[in-house]
C-alpha atoms as a PDB file:
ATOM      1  CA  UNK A   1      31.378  -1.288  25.667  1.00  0.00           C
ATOM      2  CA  UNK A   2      29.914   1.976  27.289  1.00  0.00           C
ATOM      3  CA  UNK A   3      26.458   1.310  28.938  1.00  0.00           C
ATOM      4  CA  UNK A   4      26.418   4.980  30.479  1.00  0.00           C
ATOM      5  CA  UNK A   5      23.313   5.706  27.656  1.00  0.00           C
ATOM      6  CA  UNK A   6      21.693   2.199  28.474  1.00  0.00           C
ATOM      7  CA  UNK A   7      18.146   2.842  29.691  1.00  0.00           C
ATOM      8  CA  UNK A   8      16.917   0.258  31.247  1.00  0.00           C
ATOM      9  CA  UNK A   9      13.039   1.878  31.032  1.00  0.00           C
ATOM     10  CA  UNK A  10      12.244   2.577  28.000  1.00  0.00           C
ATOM     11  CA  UNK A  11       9.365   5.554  27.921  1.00  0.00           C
ATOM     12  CA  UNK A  12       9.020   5.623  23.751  1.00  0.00           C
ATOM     13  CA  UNK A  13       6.170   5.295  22.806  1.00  0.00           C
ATOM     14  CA  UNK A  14       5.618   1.348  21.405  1.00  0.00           C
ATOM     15  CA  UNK A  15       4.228   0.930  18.077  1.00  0.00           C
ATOM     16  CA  UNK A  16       1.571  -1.900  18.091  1.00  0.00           C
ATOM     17  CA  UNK A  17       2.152  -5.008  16.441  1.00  0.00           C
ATOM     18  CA  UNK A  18      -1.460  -4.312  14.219  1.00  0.00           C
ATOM     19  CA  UNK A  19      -0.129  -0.688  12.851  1.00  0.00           C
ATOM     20  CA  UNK A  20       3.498  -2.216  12.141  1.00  0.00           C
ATOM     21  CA  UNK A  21       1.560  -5.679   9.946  1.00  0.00           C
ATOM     22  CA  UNK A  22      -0.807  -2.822   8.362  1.00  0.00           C
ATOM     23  CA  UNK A  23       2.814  -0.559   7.590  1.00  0.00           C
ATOM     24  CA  UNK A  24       4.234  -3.745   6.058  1.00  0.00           C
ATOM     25  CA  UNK A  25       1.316  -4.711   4.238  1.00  0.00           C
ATOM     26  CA  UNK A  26       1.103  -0.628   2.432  1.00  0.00           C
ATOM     27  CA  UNK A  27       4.561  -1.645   1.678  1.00  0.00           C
ATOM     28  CA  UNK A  28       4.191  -4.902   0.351  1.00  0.00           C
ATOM     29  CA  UNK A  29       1.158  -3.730  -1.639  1.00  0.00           C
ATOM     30  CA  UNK A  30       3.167  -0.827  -3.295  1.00  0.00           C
ATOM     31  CA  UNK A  31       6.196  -3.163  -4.369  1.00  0.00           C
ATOM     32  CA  UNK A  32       3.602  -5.557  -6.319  1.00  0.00           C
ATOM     33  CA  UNK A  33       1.719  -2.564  -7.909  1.00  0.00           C
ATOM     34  CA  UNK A  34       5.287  -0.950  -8.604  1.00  0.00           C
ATOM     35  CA  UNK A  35       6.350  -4.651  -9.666  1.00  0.00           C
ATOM     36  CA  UNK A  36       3.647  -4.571 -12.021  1.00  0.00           C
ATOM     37  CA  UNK A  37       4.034  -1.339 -13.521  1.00  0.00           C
ATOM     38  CA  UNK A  38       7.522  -2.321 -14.941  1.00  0.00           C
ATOM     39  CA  UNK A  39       5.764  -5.461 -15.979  1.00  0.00           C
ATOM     40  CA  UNK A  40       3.317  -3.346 -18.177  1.00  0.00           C
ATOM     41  CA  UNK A  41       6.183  -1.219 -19.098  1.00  0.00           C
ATOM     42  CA  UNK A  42       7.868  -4.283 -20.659  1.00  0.00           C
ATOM     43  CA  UNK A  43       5.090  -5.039 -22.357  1.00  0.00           C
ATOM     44  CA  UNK A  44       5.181  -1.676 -23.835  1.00  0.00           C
ATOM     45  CA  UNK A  45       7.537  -2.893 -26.754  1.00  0.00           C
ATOM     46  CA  UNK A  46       5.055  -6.022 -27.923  1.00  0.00           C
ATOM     47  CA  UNK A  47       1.766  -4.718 -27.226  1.00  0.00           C
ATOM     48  CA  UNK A  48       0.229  -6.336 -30.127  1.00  0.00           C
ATOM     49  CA  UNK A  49      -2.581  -3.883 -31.008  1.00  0.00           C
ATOM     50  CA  UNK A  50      -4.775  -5.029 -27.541  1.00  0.00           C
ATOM     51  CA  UNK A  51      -3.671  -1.526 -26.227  1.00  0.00           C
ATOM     52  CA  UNK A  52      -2.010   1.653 -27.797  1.00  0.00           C
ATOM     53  CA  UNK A  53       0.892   2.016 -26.551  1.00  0.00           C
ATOM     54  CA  UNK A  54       0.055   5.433 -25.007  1.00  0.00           C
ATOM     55  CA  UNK A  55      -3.005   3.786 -23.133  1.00  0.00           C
ATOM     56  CA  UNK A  56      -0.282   1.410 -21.924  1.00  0.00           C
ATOM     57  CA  UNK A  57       2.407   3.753 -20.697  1.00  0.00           C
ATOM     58  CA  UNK A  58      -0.378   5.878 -19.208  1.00  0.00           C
ATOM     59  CA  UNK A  59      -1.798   2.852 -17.145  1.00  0.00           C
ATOM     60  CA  UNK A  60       1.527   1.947 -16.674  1.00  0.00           C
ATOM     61  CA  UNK A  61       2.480   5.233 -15.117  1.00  0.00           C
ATOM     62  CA  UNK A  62      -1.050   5.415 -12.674  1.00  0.00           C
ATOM     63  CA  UNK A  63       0.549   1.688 -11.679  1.00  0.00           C
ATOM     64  CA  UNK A  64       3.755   3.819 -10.185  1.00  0.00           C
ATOM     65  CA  UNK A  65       1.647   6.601  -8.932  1.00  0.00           C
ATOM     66  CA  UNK A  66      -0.443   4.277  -7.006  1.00  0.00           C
ATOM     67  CA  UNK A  67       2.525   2.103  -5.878  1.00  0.00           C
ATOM     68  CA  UNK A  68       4.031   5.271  -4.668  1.00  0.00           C
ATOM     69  CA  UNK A  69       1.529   6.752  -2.744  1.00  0.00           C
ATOM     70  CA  UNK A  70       0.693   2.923  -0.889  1.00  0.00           C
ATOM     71  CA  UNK A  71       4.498   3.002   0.275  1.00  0.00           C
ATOM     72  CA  UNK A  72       3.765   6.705   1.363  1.00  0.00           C
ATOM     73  CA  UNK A  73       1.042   5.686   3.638  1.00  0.00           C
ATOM     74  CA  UNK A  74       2.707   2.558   5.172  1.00  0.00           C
ATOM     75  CA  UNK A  75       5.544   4.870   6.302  1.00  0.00           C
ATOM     76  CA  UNK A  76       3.231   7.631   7.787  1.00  0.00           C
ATOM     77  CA  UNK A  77       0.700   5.183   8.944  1.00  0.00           C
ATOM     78  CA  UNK A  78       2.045   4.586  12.244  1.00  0.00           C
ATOM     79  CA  UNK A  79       2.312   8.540  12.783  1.00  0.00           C
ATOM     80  CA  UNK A  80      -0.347   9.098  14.597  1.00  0.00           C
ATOM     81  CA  UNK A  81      -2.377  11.601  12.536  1.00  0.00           C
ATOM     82  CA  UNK A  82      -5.297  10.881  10.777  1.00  0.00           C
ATOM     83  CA  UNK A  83      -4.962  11.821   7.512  1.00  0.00           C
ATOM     84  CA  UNK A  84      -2.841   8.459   6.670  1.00  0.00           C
ATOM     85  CA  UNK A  85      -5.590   6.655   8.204  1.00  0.00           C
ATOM     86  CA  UNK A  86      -8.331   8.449   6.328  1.00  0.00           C
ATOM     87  CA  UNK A  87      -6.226   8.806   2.740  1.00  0.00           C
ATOM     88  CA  UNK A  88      -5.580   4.754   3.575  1.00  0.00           C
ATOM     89  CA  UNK A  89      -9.056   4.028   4.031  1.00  0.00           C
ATOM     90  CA  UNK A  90      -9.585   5.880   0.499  1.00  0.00           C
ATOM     91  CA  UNK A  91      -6.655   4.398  -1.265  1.00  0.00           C
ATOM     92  CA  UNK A  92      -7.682   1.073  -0.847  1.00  0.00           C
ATOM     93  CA  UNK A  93     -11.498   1.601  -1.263  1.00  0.00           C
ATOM     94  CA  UNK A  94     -10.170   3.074  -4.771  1.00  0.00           C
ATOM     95  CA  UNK A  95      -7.844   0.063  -5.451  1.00  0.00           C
ATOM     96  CA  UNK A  96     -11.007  -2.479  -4.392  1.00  0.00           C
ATOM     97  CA  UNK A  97     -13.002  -1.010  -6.591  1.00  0.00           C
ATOM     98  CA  UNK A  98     -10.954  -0.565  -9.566  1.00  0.00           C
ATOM     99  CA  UNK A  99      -9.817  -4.045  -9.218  1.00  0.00           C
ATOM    100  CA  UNK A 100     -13.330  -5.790  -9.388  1.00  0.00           C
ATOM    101  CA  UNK A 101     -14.285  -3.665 -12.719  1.00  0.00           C
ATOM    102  CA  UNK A 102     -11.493  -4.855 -14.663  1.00  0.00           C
ATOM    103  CA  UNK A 103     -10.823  -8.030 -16.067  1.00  0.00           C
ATOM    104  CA  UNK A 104      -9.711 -10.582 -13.144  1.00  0.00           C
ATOM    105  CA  UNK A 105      -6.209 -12.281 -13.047  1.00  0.00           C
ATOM    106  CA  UNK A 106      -3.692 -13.685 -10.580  1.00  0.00           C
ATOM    107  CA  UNK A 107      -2.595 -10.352  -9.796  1.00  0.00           C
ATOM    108  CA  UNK A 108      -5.709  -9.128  -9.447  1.00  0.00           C
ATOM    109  CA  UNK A 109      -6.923 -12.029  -6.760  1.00  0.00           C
ATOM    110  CA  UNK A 110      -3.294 -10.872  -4.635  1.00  0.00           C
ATOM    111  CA  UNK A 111      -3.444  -7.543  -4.526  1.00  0.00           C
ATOM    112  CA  UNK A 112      -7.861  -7.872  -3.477  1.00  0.00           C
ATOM    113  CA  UNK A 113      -6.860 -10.136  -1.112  1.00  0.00           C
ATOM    114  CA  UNK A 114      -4.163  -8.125   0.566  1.00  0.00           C
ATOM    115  CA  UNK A 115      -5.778  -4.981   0.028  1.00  0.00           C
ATOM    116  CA  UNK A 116      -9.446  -6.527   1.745  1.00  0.00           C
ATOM    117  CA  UNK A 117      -6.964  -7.738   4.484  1.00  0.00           C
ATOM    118  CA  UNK A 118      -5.175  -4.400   5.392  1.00  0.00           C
ATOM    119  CA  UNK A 119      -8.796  -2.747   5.142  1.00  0.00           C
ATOM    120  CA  UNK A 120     -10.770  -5.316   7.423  1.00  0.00           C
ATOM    121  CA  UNK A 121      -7.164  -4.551   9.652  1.00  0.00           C
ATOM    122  CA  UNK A 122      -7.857  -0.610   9.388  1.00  0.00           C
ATOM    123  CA  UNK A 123     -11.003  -0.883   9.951  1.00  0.00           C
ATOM    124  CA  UNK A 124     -11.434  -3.068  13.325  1.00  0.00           C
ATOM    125  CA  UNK A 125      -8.008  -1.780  14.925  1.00  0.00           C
ATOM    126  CA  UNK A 126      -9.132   2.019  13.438  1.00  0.00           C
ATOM    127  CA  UNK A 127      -8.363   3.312  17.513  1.00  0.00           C
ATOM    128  CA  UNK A 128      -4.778   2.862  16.979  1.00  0.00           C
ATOM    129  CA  UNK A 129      -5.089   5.576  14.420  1.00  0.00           C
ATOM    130  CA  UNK A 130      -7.201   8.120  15.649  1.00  0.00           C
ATOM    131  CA  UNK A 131      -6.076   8.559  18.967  1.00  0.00           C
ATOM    132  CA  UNK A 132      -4.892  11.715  18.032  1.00  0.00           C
END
């Protein structure tokens, strides 16, 4: 084995271990919203005259965009620039808020708790992101 591009000081810059839990929990948050969405797709076929199935598809579908643009953020969180942080801030603000004026389930209890986690974590380790 060739160690002649073995560094022994490392100068990149380290990512800190609250930006890489709040990454992972963008990420985690977007797989349950986009694990729900095919959920409510599924439910498409038997919706039993509770929802049209438009109104269904179309909640469905804000389900993806939202689980899209959390997974978005967790990978440009840890970028430095502010505009994750901020659009972060909003996103979840947004998701808070939407969860606690609909009716209240399982799902809705995991994704407000994670969600009032990664905020609290935004908010109280916010120099990590805005040192740019």
């Amino acid at each position: 084995m060739d160690n002649s591009d073995f560094d022994p000081v490392d100068n990149s810059p380290q990512i800190p271990a609250s930006v890489t839990a709040a990454r992972w929990m963008f990420v985690l948050q977007g797989v349950i919203w986009l694990l729900f969405g095919v959920w409510s797709i599924t439910r498409l076929s038997n919706s039993g005259g509770n929802l049209s199935c438009k109104m269904l598809g179309i909640i469905s579908m804000l389900m993806f965009v939202n689980a899209i643009v959390l997974i978005w953020i967790g990978w440009g969180i840890g970028k430095g620039q502010r505009l994750y942080y901020y659009f972060g801030l909003l996103v979840l603000a947004g998701n808070i808020f939407l969860t606690l004026s609909d009716e209240f389930g399982v799902f809705d209890q995991v994704t407000l708790i994670l969600a009032v986690g990664l905020l609290i974590l935004l908010i109280v380790t916010r120099s990590k992101y805005l040192t740019n």
